[in-house]
PDB file of N, CA and C in Angstrom:
ATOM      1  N   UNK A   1      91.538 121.679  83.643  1.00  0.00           N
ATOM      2  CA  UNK A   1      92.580 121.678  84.635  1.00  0.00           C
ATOM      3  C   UNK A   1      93.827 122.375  84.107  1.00  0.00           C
ATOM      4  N   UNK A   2      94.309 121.934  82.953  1.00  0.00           N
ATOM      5  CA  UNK A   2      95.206 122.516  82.191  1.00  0.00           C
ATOM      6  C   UNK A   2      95.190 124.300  82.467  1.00  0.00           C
ATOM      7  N   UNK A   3      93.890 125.197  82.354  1.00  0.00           N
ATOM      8  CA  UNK A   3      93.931 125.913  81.721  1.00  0.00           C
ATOM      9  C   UNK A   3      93.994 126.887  83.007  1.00  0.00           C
ATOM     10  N   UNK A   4      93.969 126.239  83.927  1.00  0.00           N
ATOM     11  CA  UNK A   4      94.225 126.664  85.683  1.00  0.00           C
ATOM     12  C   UNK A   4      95.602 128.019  85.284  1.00  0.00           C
ATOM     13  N   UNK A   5      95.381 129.002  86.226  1.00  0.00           N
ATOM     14  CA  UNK A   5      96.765 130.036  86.088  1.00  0.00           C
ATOM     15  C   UNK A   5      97.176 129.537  87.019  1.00  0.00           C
ATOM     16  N   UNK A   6      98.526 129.178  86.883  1.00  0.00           N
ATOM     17  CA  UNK A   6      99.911 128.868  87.545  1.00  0.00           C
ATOM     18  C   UNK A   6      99.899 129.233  89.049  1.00  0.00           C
ATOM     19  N   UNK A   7      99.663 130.258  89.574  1.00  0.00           N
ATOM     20  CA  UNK A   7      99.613 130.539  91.509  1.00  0.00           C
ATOM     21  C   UNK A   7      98.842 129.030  91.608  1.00  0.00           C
ATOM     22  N   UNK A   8      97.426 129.160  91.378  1.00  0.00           N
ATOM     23  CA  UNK A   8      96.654 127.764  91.435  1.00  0.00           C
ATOM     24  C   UNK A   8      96.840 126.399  91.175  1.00  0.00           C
ATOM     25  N   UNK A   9      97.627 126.235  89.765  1.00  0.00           N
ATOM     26  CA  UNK A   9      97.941 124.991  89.371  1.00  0.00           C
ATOM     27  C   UNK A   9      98.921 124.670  90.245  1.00  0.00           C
ATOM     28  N   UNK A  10      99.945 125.074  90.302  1.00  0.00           N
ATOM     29  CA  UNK A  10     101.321 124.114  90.577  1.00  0.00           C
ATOM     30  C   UNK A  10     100.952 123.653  92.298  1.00  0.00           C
ATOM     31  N   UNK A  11      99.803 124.502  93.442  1.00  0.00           N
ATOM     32  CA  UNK A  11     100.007 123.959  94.396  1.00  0.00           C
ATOM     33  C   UNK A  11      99.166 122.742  94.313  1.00  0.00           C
ATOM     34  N   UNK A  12      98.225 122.925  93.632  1.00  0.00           N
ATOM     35  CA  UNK A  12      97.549 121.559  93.405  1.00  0.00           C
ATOM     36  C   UNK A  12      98.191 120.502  93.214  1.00  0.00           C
ATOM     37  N   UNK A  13      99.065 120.902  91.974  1.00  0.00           N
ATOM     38  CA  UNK A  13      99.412 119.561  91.335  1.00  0.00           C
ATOM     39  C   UNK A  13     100.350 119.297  92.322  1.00  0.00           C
ATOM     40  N   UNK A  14     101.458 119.992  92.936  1.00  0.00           N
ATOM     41  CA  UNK A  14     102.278 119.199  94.414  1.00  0.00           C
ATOM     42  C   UNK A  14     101.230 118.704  95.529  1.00  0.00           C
ATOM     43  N   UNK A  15     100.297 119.418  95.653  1.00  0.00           N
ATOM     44  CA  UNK A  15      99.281 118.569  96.632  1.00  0.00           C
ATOM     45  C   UNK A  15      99.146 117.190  96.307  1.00  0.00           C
ATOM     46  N   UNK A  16      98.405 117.244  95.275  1.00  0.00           N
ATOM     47  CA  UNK A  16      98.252 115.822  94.204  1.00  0.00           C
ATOM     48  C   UNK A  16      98.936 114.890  94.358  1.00  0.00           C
ATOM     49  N   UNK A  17     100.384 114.931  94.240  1.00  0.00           N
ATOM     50  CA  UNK A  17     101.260 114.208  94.303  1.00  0.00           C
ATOM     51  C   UNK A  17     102.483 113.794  95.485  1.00  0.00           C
ATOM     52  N   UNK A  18     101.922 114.915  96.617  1.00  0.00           N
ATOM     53  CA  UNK A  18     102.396 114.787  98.087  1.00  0.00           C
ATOM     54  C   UNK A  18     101.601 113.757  98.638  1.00  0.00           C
ATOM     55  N   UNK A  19      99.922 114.003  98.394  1.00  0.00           N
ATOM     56  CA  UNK A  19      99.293 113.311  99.233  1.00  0.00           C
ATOM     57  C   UNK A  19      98.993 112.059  99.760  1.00  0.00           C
ATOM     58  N   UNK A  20      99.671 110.800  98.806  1.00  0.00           N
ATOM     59  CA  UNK A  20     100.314 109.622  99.030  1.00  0.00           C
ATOM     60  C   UNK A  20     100.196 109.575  99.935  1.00  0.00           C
ATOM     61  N   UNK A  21     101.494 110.270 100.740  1.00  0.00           N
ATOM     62  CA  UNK A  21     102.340 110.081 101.989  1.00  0.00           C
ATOM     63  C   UNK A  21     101.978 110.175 103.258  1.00  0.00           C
ATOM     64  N   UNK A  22     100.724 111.196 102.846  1.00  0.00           N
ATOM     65  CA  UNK A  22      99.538 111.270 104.368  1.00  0.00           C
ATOM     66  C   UNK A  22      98.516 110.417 104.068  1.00  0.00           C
ATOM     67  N   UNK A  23      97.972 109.679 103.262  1.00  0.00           N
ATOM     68  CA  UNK A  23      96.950 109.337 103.161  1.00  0.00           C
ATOM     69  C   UNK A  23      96.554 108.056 104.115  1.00  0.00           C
ATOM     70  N   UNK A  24      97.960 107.183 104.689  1.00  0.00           N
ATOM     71  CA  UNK A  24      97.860 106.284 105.925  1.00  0.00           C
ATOM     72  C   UNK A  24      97.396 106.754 107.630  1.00  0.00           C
ATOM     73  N   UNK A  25      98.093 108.299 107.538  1.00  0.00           N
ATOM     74  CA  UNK A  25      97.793 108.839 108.610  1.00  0.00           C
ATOM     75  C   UNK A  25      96.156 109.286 108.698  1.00  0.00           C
ATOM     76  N   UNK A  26      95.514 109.793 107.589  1.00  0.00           N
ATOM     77  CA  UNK A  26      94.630 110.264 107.119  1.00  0.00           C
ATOM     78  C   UNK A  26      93.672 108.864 107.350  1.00  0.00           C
ATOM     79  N   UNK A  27      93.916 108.132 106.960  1.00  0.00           N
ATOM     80  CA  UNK A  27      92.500 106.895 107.359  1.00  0.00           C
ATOM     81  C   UNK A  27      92.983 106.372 108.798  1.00  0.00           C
ATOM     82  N   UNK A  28      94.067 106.457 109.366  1.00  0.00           N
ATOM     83  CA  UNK A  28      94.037 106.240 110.152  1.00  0.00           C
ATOM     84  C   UNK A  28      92.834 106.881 111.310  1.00  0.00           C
ATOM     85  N   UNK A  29      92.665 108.101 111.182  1.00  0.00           N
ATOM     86  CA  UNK A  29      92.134 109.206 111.929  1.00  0.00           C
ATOM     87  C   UNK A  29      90.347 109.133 111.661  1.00  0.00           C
ATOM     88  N   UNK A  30      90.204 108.600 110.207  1.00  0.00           N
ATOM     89  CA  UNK A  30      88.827 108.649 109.781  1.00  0.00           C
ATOM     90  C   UNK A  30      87.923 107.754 110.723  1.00  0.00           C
ATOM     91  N   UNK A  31      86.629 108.288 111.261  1.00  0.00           N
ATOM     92  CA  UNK A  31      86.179 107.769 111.908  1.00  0.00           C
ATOM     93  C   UNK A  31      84.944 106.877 111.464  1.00  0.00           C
ATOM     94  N   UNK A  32      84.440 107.024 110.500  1.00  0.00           N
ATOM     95  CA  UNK A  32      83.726 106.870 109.004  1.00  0.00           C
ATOM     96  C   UNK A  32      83.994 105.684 108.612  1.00  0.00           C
ATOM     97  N   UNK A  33      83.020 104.937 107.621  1.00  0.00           N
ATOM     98  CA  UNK A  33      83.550 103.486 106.592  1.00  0.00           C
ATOM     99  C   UNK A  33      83.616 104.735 105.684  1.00  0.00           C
ATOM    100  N   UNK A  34      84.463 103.497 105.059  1.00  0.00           N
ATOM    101  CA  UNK A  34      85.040 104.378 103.546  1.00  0.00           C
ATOM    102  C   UNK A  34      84.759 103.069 102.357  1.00  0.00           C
ATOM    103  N   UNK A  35      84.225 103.729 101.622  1.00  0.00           N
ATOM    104  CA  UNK A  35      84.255 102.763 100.157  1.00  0.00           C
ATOM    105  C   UNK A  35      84.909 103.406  99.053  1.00  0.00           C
ATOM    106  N   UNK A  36      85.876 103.062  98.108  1.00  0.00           N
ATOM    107  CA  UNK A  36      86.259 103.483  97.180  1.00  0.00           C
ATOM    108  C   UNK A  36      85.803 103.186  95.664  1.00  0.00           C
ATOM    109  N   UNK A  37      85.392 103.869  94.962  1.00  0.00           N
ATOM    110  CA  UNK A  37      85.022 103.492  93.500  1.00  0.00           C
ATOM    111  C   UNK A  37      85.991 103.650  92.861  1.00  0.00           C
ATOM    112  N   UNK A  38      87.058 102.452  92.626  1.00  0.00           N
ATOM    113  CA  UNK A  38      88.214 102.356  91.483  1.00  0.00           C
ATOM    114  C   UNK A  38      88.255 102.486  89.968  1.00  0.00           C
ATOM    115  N   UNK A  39      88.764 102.808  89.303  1.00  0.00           N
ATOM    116  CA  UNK A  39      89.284 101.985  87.551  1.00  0.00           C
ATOM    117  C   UNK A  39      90.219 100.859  87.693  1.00  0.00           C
ATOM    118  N   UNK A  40      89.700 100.429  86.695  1.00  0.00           N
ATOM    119  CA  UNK A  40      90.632  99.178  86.800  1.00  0.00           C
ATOM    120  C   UNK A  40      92.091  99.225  86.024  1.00  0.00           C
ATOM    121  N   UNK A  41      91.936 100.449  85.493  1.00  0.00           N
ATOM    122  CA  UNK A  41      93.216 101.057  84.708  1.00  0.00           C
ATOM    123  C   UNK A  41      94.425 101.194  84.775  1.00  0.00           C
ATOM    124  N   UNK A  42      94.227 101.159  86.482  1.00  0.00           N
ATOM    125  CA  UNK A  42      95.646 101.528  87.482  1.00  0.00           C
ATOM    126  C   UNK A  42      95.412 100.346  88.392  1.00  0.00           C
ATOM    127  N   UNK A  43      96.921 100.041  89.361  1.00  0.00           N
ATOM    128  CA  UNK A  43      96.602  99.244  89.713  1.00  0.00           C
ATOM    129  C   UNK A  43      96.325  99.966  91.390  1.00  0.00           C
ATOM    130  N   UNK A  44      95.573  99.433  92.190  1.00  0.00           N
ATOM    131  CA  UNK A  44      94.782  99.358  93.410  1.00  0.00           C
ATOM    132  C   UNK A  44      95.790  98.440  94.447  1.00  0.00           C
ATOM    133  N   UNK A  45      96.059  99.079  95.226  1.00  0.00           N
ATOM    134  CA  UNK A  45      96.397  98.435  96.492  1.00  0.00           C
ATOM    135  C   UNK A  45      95.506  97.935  97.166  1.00  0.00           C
ATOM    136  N   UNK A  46      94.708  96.744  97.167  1.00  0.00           N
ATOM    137  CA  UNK A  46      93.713  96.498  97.895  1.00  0.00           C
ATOM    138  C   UNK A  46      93.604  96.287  99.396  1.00  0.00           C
ATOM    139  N   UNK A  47      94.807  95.582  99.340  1.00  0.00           N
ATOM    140  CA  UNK A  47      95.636  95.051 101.119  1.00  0.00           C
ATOM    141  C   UNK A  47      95.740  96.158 101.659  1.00  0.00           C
ATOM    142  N   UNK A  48      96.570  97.066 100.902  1.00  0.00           N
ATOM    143  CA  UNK A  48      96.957  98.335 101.932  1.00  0.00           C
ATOM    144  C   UNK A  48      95.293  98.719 102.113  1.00  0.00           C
ATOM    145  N   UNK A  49      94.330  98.846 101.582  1.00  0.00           N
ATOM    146  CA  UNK A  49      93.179  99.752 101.577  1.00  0.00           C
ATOM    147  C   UNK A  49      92.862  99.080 103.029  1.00  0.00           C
ATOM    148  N   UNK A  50      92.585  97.714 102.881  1.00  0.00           N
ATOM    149  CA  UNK A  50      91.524  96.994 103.335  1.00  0.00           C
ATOM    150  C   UNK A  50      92.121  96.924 104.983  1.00  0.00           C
ATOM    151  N   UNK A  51      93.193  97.069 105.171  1.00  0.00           N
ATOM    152  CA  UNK A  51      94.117  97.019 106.597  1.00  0.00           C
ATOM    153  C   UNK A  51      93.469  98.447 107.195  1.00  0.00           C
ATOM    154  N   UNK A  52      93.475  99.513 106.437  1.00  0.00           N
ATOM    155  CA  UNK A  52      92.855 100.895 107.196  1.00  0.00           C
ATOM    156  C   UNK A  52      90.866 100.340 106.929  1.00  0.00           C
ATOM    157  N   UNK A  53      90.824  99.497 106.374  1.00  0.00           N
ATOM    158  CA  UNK A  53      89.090  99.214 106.928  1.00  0.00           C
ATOM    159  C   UNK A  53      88.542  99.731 105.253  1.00  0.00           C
ATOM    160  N   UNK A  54      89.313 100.684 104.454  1.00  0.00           N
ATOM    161  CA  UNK A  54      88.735 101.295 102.844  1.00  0.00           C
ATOM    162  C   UNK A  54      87.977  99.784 102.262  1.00  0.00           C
ATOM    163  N   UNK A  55      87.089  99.630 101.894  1.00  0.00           N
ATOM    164  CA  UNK A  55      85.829  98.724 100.848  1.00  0.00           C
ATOM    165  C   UNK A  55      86.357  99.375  99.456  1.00  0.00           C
ATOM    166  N   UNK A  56      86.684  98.084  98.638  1.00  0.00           N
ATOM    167  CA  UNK A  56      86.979  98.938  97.467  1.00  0.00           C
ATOM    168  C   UNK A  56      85.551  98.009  96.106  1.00  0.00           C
ATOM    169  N   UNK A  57      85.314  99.417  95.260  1.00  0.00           N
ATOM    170  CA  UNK A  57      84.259  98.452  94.389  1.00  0.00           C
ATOM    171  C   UNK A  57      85.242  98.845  93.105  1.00  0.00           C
ATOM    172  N   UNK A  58      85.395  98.216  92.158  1.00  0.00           N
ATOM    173  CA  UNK A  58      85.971  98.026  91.540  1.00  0.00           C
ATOM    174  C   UNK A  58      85.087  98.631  89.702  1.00  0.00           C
ATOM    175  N   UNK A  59      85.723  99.382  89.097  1.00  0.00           N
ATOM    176  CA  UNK A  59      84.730  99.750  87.513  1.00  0.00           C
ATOM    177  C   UNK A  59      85.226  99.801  86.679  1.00  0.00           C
ATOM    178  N   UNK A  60      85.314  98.798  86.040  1.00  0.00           N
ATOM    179  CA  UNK A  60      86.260  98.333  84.697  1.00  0.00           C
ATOM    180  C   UNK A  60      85.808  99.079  83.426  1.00  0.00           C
ATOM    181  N   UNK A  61      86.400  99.050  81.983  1.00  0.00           N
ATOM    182  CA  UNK A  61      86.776 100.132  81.278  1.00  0.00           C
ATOM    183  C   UNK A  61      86.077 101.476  81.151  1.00  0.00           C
ATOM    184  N   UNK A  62      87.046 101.686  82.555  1.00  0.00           N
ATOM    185  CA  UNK A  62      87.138 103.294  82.620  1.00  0.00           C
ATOM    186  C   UNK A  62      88.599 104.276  82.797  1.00  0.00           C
ATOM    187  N   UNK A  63      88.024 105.421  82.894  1.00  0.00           N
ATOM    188  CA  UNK A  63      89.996 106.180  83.293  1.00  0.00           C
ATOM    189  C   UNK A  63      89.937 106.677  84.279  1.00  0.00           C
ATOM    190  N   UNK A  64      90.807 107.754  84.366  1.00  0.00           N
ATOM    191  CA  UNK A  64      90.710 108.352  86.009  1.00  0.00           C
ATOM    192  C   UNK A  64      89.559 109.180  86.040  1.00  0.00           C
ATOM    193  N   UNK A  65      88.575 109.550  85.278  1.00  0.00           N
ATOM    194  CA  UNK A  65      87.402 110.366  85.156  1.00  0.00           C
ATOM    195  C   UNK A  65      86.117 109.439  85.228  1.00  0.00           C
ATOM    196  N   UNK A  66      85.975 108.431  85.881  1.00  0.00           N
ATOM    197  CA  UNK A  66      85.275 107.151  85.844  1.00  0.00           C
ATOM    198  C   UNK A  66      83.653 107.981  86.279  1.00  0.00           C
ATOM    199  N   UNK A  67      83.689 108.624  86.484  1.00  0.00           N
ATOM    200  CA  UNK A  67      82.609 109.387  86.608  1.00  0.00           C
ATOM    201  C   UNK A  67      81.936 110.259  85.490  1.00  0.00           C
ATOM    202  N   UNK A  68      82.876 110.876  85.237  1.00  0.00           N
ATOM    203  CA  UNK A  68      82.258 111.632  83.642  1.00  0.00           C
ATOM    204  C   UNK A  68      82.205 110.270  82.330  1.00  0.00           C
ATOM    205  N   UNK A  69      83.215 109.433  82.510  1.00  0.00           N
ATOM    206  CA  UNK A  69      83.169 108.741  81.546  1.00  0.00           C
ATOM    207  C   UNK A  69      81.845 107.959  81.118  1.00  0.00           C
ATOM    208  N   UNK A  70      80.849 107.601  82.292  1.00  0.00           N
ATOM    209  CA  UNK A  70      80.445 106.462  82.632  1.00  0.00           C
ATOM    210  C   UNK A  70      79.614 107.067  83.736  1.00  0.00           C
ATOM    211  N   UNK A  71      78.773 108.052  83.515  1.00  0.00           N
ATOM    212  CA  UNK A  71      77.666 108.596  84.993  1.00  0.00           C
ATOM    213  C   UNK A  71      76.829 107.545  85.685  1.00  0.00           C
ATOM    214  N   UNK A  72      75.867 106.927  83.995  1.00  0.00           N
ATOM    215  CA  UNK A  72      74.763 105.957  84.854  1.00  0.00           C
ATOM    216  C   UNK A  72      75.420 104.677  85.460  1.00  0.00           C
ATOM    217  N   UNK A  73      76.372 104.292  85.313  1.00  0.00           N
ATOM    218  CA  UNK A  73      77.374 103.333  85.877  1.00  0.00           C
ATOM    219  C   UNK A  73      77.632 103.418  87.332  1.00  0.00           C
ATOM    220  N   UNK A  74      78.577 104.435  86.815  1.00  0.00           N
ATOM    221  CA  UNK A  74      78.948 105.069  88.199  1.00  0.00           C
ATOM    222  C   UNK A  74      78.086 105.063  89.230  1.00  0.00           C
ATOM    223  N   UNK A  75      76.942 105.862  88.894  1.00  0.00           N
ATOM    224  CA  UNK A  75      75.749 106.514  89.889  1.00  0.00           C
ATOM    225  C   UNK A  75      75.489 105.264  90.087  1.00  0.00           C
ATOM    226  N   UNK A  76      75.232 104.204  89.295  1.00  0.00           N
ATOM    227  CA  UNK A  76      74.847 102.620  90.021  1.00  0.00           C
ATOM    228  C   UNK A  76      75.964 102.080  91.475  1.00  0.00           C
ATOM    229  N   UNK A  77      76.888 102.016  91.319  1.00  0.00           N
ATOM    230  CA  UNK A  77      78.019 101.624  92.050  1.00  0.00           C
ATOM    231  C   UNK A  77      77.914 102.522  93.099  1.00  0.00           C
ATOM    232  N   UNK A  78      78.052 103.977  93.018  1.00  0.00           N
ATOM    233  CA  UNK A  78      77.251 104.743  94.459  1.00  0.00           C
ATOM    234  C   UNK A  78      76.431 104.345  94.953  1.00  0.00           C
ATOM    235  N   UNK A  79      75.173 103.775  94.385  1.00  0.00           N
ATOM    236  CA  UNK A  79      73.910 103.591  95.072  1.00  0.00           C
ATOM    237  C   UNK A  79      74.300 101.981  95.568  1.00  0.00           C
ATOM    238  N   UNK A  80      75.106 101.473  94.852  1.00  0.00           N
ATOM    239  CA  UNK A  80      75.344 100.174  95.873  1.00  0.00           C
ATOM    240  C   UNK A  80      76.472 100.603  96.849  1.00  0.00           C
ATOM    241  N   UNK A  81      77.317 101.416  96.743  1.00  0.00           N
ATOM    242  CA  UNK A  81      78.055 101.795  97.973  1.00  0.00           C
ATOM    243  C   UNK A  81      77.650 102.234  98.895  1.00  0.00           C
ATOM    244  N   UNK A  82      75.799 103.441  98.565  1.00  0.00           N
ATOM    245  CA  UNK A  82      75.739 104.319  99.873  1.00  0.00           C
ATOM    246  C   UNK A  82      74.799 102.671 100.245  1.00  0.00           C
ATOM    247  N   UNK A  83      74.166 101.552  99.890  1.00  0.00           N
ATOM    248  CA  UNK A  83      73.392 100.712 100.577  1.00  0.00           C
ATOM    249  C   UNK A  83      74.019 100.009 101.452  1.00  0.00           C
ATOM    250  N   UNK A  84      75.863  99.817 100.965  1.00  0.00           N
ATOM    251  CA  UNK A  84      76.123  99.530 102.088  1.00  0.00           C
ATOM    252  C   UNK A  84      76.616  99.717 103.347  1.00  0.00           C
ATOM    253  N   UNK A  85      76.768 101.403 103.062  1.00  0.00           N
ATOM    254  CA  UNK A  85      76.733 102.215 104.178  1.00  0.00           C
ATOM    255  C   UNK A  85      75.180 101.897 105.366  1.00  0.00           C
ATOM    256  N   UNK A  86      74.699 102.036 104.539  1.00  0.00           N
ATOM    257  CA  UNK A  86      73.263 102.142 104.901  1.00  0.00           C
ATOM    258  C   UNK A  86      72.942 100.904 106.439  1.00  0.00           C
ATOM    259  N   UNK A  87      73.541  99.788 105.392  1.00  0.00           N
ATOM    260  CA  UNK A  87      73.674  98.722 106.125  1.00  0.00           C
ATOM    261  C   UNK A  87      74.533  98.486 106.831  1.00  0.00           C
ATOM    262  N   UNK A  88      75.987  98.846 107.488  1.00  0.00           N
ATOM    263  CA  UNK A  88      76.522  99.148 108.438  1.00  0.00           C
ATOM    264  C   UNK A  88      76.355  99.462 109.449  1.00  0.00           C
TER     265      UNK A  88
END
């Protein structure tokens, strides 16, 4: 990410850090269940999630890369997220 040239990086990284601010309007609109795969690293708004309808599963020691860190994990917690899509 670092090694991104600058035209590219900097709109990202203001994207990144704008997107907060839409992200209520943004589930508002979603027509979809949503499940989220967290770290437990940071802290999680669960209330706010759970008011727009977001399912949150929760994956303790990990970082914000909870995916690279931790694949067969991860990929477990997907496969229980898409089942309970499934089951919806």
């Amino acid at each position: 990410m670092s090694s991104a040239p600058p035209n590219i990086a900097q709109p990202s990284a203001d994207a990144a850090f704008s997107y907060s601010r839409e992200m209520p309007r943004t589930l508002e609109r979603v027509q979809l269940p949503v499940i989220a795969i967290n770290p437990e690293n940071a802290p999680t708004d669960v209330a706010s999630l759970e008011h727009y309808g977001v399912q949150v599963i929760f994956m303790p020691g990990v970082g914000h890369f909870l995916m690279m860190e931790d694949p067969q994990r991860f990929n477990s917690l997907l496969g229980t997220a898409i089942g309970r899509l499934n089951r919806e």
